[in-house]
N, C-alpha and C. Protein backbone atom coordinates (compact mmCIF):
# COMPACT_ATOMS: atom_id res chain seq x y z
N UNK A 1 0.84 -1.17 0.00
CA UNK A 1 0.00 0.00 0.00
C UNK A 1 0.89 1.24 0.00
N UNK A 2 0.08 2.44 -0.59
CA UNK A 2 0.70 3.28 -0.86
C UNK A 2 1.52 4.42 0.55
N UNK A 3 2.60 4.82 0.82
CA UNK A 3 2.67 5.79 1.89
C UNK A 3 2.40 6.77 2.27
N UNK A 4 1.37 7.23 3.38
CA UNK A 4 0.87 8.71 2.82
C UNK A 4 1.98 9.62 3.47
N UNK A 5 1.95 10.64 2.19
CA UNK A 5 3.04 11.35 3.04
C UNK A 5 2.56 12.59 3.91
N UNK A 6 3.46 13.02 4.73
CA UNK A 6 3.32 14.03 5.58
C UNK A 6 2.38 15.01 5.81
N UNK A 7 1.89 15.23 6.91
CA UNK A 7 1.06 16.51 6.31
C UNK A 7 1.87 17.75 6.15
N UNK A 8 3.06 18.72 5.63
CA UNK A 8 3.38 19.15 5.16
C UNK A 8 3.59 18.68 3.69
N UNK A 9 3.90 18.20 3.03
CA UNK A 9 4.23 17.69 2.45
C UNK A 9 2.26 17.73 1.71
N UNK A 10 1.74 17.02 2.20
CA UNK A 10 0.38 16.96 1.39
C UNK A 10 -0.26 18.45 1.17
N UNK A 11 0.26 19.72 2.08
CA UNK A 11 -0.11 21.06 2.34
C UNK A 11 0.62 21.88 1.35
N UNK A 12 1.52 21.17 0.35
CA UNK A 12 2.17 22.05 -0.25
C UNK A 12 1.81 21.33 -1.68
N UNK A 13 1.50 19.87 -2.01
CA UNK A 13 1.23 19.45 -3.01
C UNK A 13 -0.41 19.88 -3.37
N UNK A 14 -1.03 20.36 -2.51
CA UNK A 14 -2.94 21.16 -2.72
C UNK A 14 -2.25 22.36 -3.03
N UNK A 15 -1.09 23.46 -2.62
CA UNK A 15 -1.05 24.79 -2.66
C UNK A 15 -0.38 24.72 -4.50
N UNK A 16 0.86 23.82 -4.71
CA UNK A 16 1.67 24.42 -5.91
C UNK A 16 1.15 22.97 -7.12
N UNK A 17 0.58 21.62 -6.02
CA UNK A 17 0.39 20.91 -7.46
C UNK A 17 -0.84 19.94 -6.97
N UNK A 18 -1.62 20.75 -7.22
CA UNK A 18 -3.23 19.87 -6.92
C UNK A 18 -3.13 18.70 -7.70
N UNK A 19 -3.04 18.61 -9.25
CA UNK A 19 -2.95 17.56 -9.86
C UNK A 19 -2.32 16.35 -9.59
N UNK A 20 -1.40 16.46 -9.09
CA UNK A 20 -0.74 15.39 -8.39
C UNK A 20 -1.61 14.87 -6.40
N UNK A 21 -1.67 16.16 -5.56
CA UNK A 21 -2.39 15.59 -4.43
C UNK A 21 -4.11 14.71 -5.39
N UNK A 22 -4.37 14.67 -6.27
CA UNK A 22 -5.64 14.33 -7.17
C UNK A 22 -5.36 12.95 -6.98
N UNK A 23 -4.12 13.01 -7.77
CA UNK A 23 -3.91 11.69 -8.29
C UNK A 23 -3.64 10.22 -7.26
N UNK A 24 -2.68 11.40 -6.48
CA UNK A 24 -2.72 10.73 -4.86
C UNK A 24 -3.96 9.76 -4.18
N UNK A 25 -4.57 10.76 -4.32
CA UNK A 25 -6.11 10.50 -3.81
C UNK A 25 -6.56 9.69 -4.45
N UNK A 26 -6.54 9.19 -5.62
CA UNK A 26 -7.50 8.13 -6.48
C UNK A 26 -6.57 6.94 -6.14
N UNK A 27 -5.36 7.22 -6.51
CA UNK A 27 -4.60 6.19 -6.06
C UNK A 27 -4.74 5.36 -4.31
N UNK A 28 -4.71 6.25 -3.81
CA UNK A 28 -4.80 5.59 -2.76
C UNK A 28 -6.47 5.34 -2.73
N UNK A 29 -7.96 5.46 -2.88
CA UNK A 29 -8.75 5.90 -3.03
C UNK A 29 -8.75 3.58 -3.69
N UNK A 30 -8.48 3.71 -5.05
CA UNK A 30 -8.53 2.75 -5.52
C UNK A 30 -7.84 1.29 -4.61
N UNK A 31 -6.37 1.36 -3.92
CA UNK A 31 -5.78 0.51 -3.16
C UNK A 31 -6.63 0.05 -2.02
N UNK A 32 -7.18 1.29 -1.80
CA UNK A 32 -8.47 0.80 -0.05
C UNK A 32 -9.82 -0.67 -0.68
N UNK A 33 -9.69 0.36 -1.45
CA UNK A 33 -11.42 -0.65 -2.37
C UNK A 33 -10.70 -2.23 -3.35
N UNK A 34 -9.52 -1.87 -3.78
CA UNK A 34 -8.93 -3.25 -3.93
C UNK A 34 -8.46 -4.19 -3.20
N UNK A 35 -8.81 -3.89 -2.13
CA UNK A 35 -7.93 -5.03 -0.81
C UNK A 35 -9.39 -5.19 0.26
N UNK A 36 -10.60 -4.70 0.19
CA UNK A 36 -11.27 -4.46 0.65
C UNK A 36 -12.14 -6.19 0.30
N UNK A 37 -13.06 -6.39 1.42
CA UNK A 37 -13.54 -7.57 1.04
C UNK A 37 -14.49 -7.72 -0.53
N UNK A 38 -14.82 -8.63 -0.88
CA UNK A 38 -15.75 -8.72 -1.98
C UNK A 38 -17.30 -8.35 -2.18
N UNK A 39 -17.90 -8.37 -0.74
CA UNK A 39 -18.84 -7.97 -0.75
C UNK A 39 -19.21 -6.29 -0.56
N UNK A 40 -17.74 -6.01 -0.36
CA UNK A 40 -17.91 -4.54 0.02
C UNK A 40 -17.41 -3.42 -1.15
N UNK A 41 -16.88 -4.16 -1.80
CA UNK A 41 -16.74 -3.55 -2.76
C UNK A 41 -17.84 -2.64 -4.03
N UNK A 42 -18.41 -3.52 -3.80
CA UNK A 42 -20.15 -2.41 -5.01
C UNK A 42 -20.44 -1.62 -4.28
N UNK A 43 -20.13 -1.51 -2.49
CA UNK A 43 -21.07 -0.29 -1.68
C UNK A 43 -19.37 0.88 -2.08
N UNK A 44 -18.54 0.28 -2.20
CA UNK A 44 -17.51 1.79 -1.71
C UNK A 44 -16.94 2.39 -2.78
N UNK A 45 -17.66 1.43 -4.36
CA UNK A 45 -17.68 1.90 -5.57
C UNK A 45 -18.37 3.03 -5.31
N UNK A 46 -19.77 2.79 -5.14
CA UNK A 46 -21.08 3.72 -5.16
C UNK A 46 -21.03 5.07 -4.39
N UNK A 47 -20.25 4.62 -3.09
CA UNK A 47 -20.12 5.67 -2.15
C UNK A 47 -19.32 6.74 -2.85
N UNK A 48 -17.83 5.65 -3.54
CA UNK A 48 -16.78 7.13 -3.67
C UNK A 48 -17.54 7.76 -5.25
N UNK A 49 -17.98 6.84 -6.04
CA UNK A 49 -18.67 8.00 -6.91
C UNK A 49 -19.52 8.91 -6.72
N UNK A 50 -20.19 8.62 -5.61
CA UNK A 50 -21.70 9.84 -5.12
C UNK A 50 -21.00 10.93 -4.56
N UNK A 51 -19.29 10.16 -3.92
CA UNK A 51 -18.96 11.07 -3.70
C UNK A 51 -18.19 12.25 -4.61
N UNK A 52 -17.69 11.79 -5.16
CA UNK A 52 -16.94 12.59 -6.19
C UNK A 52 -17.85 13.13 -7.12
N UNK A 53 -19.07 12.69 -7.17
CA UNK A 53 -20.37 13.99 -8.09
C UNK A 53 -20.35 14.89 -7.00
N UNK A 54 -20.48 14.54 -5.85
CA UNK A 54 -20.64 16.00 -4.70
C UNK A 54 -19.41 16.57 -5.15
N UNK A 55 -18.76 16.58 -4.69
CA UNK A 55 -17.11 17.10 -4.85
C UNK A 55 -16.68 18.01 -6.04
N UNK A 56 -17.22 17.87 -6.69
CA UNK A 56 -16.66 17.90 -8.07
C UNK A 56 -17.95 19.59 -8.69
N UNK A 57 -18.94 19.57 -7.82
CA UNK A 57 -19.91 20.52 -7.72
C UNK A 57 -19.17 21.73 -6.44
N UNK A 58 -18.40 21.47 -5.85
CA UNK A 58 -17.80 22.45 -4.94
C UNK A 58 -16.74 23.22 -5.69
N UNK A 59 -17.17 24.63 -5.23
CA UNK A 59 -15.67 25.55 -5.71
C UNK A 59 -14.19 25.93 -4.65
N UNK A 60 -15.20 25.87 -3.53
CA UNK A 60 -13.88 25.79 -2.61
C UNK A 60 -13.10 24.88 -1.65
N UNK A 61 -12.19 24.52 -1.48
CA UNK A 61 -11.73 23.61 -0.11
C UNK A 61 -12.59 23.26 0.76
N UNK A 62 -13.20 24.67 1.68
CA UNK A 62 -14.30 24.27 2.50
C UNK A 62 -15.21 23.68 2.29
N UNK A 63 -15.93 23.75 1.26
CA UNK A 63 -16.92 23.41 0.66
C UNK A 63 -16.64 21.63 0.72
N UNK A 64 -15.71 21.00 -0.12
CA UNK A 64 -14.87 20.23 0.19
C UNK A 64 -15.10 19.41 1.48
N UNK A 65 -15.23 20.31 2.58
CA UNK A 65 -14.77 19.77 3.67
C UNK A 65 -16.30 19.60 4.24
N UNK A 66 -17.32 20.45 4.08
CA UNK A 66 -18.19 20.28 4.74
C UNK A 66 -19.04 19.07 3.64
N UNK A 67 -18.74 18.80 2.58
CA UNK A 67 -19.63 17.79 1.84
C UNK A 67 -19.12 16.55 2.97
N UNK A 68 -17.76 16.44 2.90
CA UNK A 68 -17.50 14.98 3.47
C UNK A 68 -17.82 14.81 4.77
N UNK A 69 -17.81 15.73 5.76
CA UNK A 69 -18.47 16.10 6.93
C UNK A 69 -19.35 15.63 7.13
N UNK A 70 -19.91 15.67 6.38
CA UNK A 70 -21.66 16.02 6.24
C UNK A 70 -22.01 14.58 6.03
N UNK A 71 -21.17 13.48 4.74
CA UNK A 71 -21.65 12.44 4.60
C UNK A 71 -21.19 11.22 5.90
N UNK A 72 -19.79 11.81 6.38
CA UNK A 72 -18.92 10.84 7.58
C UNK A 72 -20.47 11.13 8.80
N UNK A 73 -20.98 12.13 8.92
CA UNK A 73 -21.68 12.74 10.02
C UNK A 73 -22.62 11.99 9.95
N UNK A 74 -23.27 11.70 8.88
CA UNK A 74 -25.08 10.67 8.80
C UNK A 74 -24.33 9.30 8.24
N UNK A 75 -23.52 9.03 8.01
CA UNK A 75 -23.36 7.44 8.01
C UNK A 75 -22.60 6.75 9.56
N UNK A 76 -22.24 8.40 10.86
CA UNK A 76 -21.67 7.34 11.66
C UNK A 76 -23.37 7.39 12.62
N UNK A 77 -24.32 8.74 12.33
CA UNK A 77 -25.50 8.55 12.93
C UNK A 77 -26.31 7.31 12.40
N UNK A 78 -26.09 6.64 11.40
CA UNK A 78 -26.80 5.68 10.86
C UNK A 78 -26.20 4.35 11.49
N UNK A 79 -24.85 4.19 11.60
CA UNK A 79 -24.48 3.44 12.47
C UNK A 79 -24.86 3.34 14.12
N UNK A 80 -24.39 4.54 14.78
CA UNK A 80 -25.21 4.41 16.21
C UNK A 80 -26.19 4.35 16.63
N UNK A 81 -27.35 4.16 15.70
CA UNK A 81 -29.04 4.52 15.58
C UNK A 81 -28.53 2.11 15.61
N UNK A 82 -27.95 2.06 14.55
CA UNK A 82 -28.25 0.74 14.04
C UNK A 82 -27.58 -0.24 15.62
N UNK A 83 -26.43 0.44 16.27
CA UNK A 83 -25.92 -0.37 17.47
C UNK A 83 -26.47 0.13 18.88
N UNK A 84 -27.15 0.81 18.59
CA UNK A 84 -28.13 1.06 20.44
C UNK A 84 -29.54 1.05 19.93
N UNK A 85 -29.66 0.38 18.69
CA UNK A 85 -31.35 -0.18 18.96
C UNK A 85 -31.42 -1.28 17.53
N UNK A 86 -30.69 -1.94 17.79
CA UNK A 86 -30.56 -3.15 16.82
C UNK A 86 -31.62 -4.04 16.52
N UNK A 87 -32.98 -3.89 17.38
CA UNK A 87 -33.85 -4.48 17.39
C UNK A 87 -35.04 -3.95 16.49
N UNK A 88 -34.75 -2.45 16.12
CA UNK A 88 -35.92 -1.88 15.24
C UNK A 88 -34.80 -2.21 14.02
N UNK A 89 -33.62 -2.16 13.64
CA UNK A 89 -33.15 -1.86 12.63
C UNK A 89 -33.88 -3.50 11.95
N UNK A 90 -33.48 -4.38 12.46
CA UNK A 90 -33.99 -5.46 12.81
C UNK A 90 -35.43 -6.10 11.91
N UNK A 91 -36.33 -5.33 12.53
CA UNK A 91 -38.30 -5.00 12.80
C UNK A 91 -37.59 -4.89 11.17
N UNK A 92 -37.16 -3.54 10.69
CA UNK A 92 -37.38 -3.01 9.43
C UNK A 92 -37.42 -3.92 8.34
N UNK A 93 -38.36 -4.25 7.31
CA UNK A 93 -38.21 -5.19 6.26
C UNK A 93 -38.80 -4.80 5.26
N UNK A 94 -38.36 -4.94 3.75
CA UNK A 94 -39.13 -4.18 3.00
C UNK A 94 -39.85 -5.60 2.36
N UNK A 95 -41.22 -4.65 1.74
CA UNK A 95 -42.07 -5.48 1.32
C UNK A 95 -41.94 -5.67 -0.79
N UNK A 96 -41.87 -6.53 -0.74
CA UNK A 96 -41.53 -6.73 -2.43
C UNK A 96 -42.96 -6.86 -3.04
N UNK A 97 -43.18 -5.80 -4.25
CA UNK A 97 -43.93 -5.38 -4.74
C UNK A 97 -44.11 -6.37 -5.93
N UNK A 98 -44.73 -6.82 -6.94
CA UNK A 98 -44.67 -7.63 -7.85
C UNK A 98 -45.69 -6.50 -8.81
N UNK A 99 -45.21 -6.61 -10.03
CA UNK A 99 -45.67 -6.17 -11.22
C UNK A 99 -46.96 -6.76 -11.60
N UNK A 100 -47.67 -6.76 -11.74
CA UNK A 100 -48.71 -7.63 -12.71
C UNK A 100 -48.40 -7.69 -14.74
N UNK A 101 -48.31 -8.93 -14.93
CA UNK A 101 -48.13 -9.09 -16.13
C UNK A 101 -49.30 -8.61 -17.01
N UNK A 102 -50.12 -7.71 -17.91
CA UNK A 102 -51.45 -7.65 -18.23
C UNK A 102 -51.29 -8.62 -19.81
N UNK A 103 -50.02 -9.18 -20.36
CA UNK A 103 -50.50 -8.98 -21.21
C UNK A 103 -50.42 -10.89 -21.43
N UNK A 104 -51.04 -11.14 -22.73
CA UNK A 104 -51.36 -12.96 -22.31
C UNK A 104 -50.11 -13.47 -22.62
N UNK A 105 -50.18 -14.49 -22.10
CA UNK A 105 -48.96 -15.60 -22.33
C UNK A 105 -48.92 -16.25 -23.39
N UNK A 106 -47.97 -16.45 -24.36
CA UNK A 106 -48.16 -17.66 -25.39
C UNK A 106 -46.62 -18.67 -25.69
N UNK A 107 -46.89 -18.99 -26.08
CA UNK A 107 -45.58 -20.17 -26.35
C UNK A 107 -44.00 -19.55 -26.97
N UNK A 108 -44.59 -18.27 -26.87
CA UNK A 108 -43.90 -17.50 -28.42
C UNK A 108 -43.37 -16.42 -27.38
N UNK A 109 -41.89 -15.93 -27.44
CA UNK A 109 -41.28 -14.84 -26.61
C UNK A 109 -40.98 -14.03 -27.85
N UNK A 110 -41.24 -12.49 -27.38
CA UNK A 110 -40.62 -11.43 -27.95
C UNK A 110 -38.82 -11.16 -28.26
N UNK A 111 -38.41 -10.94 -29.14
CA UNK A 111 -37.06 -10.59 -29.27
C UNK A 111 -37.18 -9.19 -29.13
N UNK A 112 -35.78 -8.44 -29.00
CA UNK A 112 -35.85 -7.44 -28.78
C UNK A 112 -35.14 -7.01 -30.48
């Protein structure tokens, strides 16, 4: 895995060469989600792209800072909601809706 470097060092590669702290970031960004288990992988695809549409809509640093804030903030409330009352998270079940087919059946399938 990759070494992160310093925080000087990361404070001067955002001031004179963003493109590179970028690249940093995907790189390391990609190494987390490749070593990561198999099942977890489609959620931290999804996450870092939702995240990077937020991101990518910000003009400043701060801005920056309060998107990720904001998402670390309701996924660790979604967690402590889920470990001091595990029993409603639990209760919760969704109900599967079924389509109705209207149209008749015959021996014969449509191609597309």
């Amino acid at each position: 895995m990759t070494k992160l470097p310093g925080f000087d060092r990361l404070l001067w590669l955002a001031k004179n060469e963003p493109t590179k702290l970028n690249a940093l970031q995907k790189k390391l960004n990609k190494e987390v989600i490749d070593e990561s288990s198999a099942a977890s992988k489609p959620k931290l695809i999804s996450l870092l792209s939702h995240l990077e549409k937020k991101l990518s809509l910000c003009k400043t640093p701060y801005q920056r800072y309060q998107i990720v804030s904001s998402m670390m903030y309701q996924k660790l409330s979604s967690l402590n909601n889920v470990l001091n009352h595990p029993n409603e998270f639990y209760q919760n079940k969704a109900k599967v809706l079924y389509f109705a087919n209207n149209t008749p059946q015959t021996g014969t399938k449509k191609t597309r």
